[in-house]
N, C-alpha and C. Protein backbone atom coordinates (compact mmCIF):
# COMPACT_ATOMS: atom_id res chain seq x y z
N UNK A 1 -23.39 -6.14 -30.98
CA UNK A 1 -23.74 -6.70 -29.68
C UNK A 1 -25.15 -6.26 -29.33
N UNK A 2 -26.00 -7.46 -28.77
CA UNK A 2 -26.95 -7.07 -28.79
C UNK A 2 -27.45 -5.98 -27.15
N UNK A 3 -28.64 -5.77 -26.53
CA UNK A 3 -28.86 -4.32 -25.55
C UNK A 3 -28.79 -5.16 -24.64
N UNK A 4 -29.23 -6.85 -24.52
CA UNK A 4 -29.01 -7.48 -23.51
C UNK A 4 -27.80 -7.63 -23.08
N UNK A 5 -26.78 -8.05 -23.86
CA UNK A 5 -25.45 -8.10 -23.78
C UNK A 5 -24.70 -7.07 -23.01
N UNK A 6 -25.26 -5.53 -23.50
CA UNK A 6 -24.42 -4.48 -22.57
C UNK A 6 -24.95 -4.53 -21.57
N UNK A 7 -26.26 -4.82 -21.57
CA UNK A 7 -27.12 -4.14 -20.18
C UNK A 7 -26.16 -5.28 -19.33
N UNK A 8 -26.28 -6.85 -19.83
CA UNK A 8 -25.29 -7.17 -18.75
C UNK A 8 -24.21 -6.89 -18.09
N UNK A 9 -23.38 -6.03 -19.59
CA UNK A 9 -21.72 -6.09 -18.79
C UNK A 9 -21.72 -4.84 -17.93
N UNK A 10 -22.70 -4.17 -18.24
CA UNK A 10 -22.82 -3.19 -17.20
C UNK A 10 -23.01 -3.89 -15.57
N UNK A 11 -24.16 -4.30 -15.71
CA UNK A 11 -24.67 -5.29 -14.65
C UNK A 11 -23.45 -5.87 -13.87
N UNK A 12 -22.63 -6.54 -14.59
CA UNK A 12 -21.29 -7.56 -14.02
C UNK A 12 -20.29 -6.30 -13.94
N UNK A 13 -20.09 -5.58 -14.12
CA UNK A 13 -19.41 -4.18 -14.29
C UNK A 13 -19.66 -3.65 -12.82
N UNK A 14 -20.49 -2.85 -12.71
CA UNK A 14 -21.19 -2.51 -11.35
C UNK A 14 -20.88 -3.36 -9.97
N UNK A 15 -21.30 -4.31 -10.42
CA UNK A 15 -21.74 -5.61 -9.47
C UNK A 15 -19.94 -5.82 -9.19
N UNK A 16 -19.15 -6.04 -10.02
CA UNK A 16 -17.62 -6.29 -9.60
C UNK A 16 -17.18 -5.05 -9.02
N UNK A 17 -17.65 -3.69 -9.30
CA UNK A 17 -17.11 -3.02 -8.85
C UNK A 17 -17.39 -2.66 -7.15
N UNK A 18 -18.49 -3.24 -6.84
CA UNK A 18 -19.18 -2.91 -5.38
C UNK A 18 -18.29 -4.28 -4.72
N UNK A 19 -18.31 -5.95 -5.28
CA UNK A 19 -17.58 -6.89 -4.81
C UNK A 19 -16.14 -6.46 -4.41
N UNK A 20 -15.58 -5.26 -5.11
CA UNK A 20 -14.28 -4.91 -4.56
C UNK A 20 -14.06 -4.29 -3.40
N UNK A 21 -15.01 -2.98 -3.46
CA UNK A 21 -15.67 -2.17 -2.38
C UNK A 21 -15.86 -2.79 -0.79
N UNK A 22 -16.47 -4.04 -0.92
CA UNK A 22 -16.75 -5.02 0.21
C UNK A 22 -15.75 -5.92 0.72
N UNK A 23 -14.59 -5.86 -0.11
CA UNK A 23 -13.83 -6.69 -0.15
C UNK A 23 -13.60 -7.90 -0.39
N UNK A 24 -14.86 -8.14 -1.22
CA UNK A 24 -15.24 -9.92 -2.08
C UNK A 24 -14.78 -9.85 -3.35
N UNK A 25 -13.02 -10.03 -3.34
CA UNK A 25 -12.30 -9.69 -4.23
C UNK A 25 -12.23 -11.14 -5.39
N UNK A 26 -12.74 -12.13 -4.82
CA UNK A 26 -12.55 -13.28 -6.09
C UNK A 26 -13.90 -12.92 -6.65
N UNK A 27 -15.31 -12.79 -6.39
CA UNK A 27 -16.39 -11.97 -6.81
C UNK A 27 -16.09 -11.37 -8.00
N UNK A 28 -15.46 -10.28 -7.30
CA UNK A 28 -15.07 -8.86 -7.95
C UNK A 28 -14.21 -9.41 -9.46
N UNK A 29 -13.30 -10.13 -9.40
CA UNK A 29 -12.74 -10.60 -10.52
C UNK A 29 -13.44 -11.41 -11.33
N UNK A 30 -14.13 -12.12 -10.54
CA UNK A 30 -15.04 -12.65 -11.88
C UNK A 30 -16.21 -12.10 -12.70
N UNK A 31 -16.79 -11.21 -11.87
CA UNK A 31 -17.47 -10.09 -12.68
C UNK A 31 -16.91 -9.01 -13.23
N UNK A 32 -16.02 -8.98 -13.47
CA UNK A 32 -15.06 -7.84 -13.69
C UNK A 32 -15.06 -8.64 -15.08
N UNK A 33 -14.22 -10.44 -15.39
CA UNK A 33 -14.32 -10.71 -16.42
C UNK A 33 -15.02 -11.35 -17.22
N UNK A 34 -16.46 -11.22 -16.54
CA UNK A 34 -17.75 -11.56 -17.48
C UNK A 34 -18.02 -10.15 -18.05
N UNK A 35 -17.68 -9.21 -17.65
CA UNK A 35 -18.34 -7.40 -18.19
C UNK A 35 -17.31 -7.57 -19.43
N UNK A 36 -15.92 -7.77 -19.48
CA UNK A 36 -14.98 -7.36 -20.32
C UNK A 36 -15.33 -8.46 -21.61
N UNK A 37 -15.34 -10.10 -21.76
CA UNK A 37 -16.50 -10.44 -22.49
C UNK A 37 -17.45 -10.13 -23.04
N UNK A 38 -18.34 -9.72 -22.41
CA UNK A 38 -19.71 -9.34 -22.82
C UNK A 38 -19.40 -7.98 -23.60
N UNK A 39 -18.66 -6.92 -23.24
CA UNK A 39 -18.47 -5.65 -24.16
C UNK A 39 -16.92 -5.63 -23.77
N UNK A 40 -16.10 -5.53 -24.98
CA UNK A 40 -15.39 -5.49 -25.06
C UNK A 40 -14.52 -3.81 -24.88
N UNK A 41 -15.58 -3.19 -24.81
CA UNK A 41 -15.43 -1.57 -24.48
C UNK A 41 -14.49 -1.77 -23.14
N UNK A 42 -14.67 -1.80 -22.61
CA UNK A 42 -13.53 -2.04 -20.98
C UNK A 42 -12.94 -1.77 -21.56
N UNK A 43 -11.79 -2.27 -22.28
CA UNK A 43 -10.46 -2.66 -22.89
C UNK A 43 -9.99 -1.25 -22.91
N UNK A 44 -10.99 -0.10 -23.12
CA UNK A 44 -10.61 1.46 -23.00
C UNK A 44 -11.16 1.46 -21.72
N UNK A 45 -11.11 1.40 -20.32
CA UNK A 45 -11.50 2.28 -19.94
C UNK A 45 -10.30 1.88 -18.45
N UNK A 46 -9.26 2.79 -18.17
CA UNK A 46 -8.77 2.33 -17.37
C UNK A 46 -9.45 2.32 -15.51
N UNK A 47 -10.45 2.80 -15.20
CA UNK A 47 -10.63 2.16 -13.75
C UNK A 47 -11.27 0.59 -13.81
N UNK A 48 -11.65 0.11 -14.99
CA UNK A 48 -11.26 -1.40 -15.01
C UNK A 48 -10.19 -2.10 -14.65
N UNK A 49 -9.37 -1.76 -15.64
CA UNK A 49 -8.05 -2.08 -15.20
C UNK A 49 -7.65 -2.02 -14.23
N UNK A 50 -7.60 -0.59 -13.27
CA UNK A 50 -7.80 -0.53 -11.81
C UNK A 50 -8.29 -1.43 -10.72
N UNK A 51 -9.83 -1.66 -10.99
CA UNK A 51 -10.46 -2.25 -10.32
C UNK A 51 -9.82 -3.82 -10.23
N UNK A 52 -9.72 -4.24 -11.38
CA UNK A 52 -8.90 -5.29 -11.53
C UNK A 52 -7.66 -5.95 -11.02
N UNK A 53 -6.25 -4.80 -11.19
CA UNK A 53 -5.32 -4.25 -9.70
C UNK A 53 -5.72 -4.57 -8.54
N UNK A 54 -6.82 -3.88 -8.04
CA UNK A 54 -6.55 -3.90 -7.17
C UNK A 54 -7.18 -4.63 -6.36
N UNK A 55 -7.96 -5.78 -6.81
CA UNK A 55 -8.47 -7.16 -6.47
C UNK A 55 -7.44 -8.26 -6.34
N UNK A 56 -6.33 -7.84 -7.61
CA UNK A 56 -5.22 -8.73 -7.60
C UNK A 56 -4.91 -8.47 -6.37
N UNK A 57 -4.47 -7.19 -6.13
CA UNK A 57 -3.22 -6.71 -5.28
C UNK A 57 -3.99 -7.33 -3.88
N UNK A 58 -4.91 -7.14 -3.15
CA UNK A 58 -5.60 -7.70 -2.21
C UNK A 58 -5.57 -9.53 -2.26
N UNK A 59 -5.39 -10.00 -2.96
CA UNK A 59 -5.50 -11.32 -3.20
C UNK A 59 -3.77 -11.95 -3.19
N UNK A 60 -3.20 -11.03 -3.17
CA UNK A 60 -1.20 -11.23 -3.27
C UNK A 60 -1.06 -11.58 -4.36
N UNK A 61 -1.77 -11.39 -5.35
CA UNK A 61 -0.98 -11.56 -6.81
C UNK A 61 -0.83 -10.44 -7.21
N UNK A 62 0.31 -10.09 -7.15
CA UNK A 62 1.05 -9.21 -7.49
C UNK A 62 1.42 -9.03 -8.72
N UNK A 63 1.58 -9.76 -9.36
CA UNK A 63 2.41 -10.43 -10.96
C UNK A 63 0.92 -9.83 -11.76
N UNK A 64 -0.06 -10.03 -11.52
CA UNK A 64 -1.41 -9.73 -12.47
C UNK A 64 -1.82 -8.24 -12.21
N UNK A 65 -1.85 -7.86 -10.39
CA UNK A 65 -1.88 -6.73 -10.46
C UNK A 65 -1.50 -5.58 -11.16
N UNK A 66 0.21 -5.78 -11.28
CA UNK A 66 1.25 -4.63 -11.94
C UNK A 66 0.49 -5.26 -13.38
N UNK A 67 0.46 -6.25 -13.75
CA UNK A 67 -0.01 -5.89 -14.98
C UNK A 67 -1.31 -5.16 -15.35
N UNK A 68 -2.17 -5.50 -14.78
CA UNK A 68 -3.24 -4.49 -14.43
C UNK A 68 -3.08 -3.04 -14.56
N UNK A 69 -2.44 -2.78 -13.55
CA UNK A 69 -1.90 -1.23 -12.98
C UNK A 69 -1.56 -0.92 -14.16
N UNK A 70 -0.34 -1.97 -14.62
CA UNK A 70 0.39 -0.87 -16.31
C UNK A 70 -0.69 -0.90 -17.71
N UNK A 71 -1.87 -2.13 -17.34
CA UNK A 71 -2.59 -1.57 -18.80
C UNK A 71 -3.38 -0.19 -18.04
N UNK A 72 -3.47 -0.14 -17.30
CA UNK A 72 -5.05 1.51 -16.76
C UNK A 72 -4.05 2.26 -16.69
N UNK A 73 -2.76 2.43 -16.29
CA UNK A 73 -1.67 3.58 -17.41
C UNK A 73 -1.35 3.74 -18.53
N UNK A 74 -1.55 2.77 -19.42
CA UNK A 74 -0.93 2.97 -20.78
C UNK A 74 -3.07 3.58 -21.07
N UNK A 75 -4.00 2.98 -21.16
CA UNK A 75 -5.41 3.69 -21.10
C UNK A 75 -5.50 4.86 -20.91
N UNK A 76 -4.98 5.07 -19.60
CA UNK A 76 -5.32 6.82 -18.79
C UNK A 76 -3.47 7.03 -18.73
N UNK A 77 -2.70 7.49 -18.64
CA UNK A 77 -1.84 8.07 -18.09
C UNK A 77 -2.03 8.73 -16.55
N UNK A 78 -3.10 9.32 -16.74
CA UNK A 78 -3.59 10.55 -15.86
C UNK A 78 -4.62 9.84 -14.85
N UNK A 79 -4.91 8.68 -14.74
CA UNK A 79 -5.49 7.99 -13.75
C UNK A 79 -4.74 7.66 -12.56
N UNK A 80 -4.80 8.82 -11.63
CA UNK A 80 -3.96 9.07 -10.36
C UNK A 80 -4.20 7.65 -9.76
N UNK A 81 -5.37 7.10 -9.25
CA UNK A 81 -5.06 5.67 -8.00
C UNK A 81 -4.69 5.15 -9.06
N UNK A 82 -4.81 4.84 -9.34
CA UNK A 82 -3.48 3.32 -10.68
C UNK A 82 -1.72 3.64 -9.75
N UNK A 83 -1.35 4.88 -9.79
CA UNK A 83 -0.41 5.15 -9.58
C UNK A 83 -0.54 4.34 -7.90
N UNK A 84 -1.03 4.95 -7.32
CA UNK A 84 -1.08 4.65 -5.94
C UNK A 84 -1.32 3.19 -5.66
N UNK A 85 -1.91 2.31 -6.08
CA UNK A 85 -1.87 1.16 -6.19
C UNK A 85 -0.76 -0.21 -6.58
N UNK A 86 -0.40 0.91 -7.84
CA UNK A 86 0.78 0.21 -8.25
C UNK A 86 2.16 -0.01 -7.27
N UNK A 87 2.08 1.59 -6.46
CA UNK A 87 2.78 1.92 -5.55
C UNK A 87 3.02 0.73 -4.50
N UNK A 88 1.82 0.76 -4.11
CA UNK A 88 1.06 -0.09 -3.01
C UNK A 88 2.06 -1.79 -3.26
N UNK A 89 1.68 -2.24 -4.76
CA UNK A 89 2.55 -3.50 -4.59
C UNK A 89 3.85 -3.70 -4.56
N UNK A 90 4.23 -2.01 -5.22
CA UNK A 90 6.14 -2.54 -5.44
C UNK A 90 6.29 -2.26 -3.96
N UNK A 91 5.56 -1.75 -3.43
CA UNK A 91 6.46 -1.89 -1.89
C UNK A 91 6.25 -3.24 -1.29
N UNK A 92 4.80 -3.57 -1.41
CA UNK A 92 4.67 -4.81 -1.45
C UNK A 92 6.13 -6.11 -1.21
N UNK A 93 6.57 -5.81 -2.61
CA UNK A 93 7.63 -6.90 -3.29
C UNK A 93 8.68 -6.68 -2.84
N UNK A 94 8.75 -5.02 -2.51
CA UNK A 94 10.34 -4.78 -1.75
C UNK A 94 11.08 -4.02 -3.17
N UNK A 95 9.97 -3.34 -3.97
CA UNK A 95 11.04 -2.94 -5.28
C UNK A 95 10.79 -1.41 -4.44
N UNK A 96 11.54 -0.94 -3.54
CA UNK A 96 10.98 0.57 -3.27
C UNK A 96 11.10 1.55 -3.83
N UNK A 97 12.01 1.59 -4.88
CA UNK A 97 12.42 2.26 -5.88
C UNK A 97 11.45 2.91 -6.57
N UNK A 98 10.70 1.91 -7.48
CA UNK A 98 9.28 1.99 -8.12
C UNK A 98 8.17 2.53 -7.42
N UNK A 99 8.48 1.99 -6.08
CA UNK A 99 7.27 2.41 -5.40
C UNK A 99 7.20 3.76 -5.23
N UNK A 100 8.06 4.58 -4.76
CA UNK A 100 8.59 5.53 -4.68
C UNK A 100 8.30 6.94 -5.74
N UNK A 101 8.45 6.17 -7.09
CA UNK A 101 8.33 6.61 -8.16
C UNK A 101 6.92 6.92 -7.92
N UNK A 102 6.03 5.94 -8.10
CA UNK A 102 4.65 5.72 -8.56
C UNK A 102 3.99 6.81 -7.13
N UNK A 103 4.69 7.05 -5.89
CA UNK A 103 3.74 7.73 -4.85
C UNK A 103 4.21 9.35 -5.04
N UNK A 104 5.14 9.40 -6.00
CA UNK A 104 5.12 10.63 -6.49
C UNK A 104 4.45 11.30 -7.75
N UNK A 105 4.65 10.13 -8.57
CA UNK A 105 3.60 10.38 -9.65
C UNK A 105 2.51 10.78 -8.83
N UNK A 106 1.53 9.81 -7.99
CA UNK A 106 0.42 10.14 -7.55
C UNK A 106 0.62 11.56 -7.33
N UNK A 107 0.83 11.71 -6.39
CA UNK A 107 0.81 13.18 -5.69
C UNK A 107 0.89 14.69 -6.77
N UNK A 108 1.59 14.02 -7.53
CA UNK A 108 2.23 15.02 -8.60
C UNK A 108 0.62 15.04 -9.68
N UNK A 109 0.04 13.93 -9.77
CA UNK A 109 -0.93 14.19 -10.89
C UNK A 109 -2.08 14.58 -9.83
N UNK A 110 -2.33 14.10 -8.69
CA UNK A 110 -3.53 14.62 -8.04
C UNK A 110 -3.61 15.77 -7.43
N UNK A 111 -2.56 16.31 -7.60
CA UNK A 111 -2.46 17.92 -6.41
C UNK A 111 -2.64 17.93 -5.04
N UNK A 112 -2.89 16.44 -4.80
CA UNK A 112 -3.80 16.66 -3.46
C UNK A 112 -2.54 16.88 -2.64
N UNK A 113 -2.96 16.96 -1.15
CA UNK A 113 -1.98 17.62 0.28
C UNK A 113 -2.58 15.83 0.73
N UNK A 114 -1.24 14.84 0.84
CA UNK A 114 -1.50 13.73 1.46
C UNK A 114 -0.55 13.44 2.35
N UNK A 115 -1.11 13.20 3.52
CA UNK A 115 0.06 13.58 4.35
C UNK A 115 0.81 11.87 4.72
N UNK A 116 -0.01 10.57 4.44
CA UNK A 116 -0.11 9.72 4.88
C UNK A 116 1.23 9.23 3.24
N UNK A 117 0.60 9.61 2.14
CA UNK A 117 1.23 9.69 1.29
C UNK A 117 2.82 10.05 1.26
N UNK A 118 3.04 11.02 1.55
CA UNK A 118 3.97 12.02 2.16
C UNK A 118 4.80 11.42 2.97
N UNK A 119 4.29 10.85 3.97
CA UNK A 119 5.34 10.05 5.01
C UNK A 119 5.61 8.57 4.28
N UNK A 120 5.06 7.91 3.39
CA UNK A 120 5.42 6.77 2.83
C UNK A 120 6.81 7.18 1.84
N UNK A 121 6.54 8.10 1.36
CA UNK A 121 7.47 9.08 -0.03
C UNK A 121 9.35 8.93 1.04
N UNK A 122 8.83 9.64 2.34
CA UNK A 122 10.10 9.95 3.61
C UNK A 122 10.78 8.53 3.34
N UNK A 123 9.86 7.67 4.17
CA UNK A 123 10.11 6.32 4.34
C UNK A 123 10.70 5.74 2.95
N UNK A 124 9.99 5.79 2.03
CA UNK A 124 10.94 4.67 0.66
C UNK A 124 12.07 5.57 0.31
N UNK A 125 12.18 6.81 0.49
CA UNK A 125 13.69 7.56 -0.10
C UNK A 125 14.65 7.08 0.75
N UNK A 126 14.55 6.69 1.86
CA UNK A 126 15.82 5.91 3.36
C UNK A 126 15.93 4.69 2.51
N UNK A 127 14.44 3.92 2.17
CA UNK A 127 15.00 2.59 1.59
C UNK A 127 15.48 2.54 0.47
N UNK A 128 15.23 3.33 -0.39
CA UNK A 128 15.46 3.48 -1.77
C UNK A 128 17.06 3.91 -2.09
N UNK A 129 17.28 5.16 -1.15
CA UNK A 129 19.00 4.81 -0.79
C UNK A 129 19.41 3.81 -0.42
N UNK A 130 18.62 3.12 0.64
CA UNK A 130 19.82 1.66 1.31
C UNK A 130 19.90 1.02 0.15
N UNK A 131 18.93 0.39 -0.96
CA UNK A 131 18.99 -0.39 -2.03
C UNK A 131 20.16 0.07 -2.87
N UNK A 132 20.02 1.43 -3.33
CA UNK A 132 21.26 2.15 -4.16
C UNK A 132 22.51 1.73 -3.28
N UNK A 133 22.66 1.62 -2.06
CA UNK A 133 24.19 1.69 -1.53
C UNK A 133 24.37 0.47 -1.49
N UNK A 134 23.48 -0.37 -1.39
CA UNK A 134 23.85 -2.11 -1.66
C UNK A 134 24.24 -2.93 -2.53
N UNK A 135 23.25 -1.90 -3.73
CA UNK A 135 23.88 -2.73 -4.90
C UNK A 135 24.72 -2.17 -5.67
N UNK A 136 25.52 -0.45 -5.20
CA UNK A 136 26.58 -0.10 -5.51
C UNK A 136 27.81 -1.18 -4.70
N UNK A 137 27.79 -1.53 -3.80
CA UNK A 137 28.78 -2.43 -3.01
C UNK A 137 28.72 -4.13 -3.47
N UNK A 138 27.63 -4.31 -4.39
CA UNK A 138 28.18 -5.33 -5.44
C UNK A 138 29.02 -5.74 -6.54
C-alpha cells in the first residue's frame, strides 16, 4: 500500500472518529469505512470496531452495533467501553440479562468507582430477575 493510501486512512480514521464525537454519526460511518479500505490494519484494532458500535448504536441499529461491539471484543477482550456500549444496546432491546453482564464486565475490567454505572447494575438485577421469573412461569 502505497504512503498516500495510509496517510488517507488515517485522515478518514481521525476525521470518523471526531464525526462521532459531534454526533455526525452517518459521517462517522462512512469514514470509518473508507479508513478500513484504504488499510486494512483496522481489522486489528478494536476502538474501530468501537467507534463503529457506537455510531450504530446512536443511529438504532442495533443488529450492526452488537456486531461491532463483539468484533472490538474478540480484538481487545480488555477494551472496557466496548463492554459499556454493548451494555448500552442490550438494554436498549430489553435483553437485560446481557446488559447486565456487559456493565459488570465493564466495571470489573476498568476498576473504576462508577456510580451512575452502579445504579444501572441495581436496576437490571430487579429486571433481570423479573425476566428469570417469567420465563420460569412458561
Amino acid at each position: 500500500m502505497g504512503s498516500k493510501s495510509k496517510k488517507n486512512s488515517k485522515a478518514y480514521y481521525y476525521r470518523g472518529t471526531a464525526y462521532g464525537k459531534l454526533e455526525k454519526y452517518e459521517k462517522a460511518l462512512n469514514d470509518l469505512r473508507k479508513a478500513i479500505k484504504l488499510n486494512p490494519k483496522y481489522s486489528k484494532d478494536a476502538e474501530f470496531y468501537y467507534n463503529l458500535g457506537t455510531s450504530y448504536l446512536h443511529l438504532e441499529k442495533y443488529k450492526q452495533a452488537i456486531e461491532n461491539y463483539n468484533e472490538s471484543i474478540k480484538v481487545n477482550p480488555k477494551y472496557t467501553s466496548t463492554y459499556k456500549g454493548r451494555a448500552a444496546v442490550y438494554e436498549k432491546t430489553g435483553d437485560y440479562c446481557k446488559a447486565l453482564e456487559d456493565y459488570e464486565k465493564y466495571l470489573e475490567l476498568s476498576g473504576k468507582d462508577d456510580k451512575e454505572i452502579e445504579d444501572k447494575i441495581d436496576e437490571l438485577e430487579d429486571k433481570c430477575d423479573e425476566d428469570d421469573d417469567l420465563s420460569g412461569k412458561l
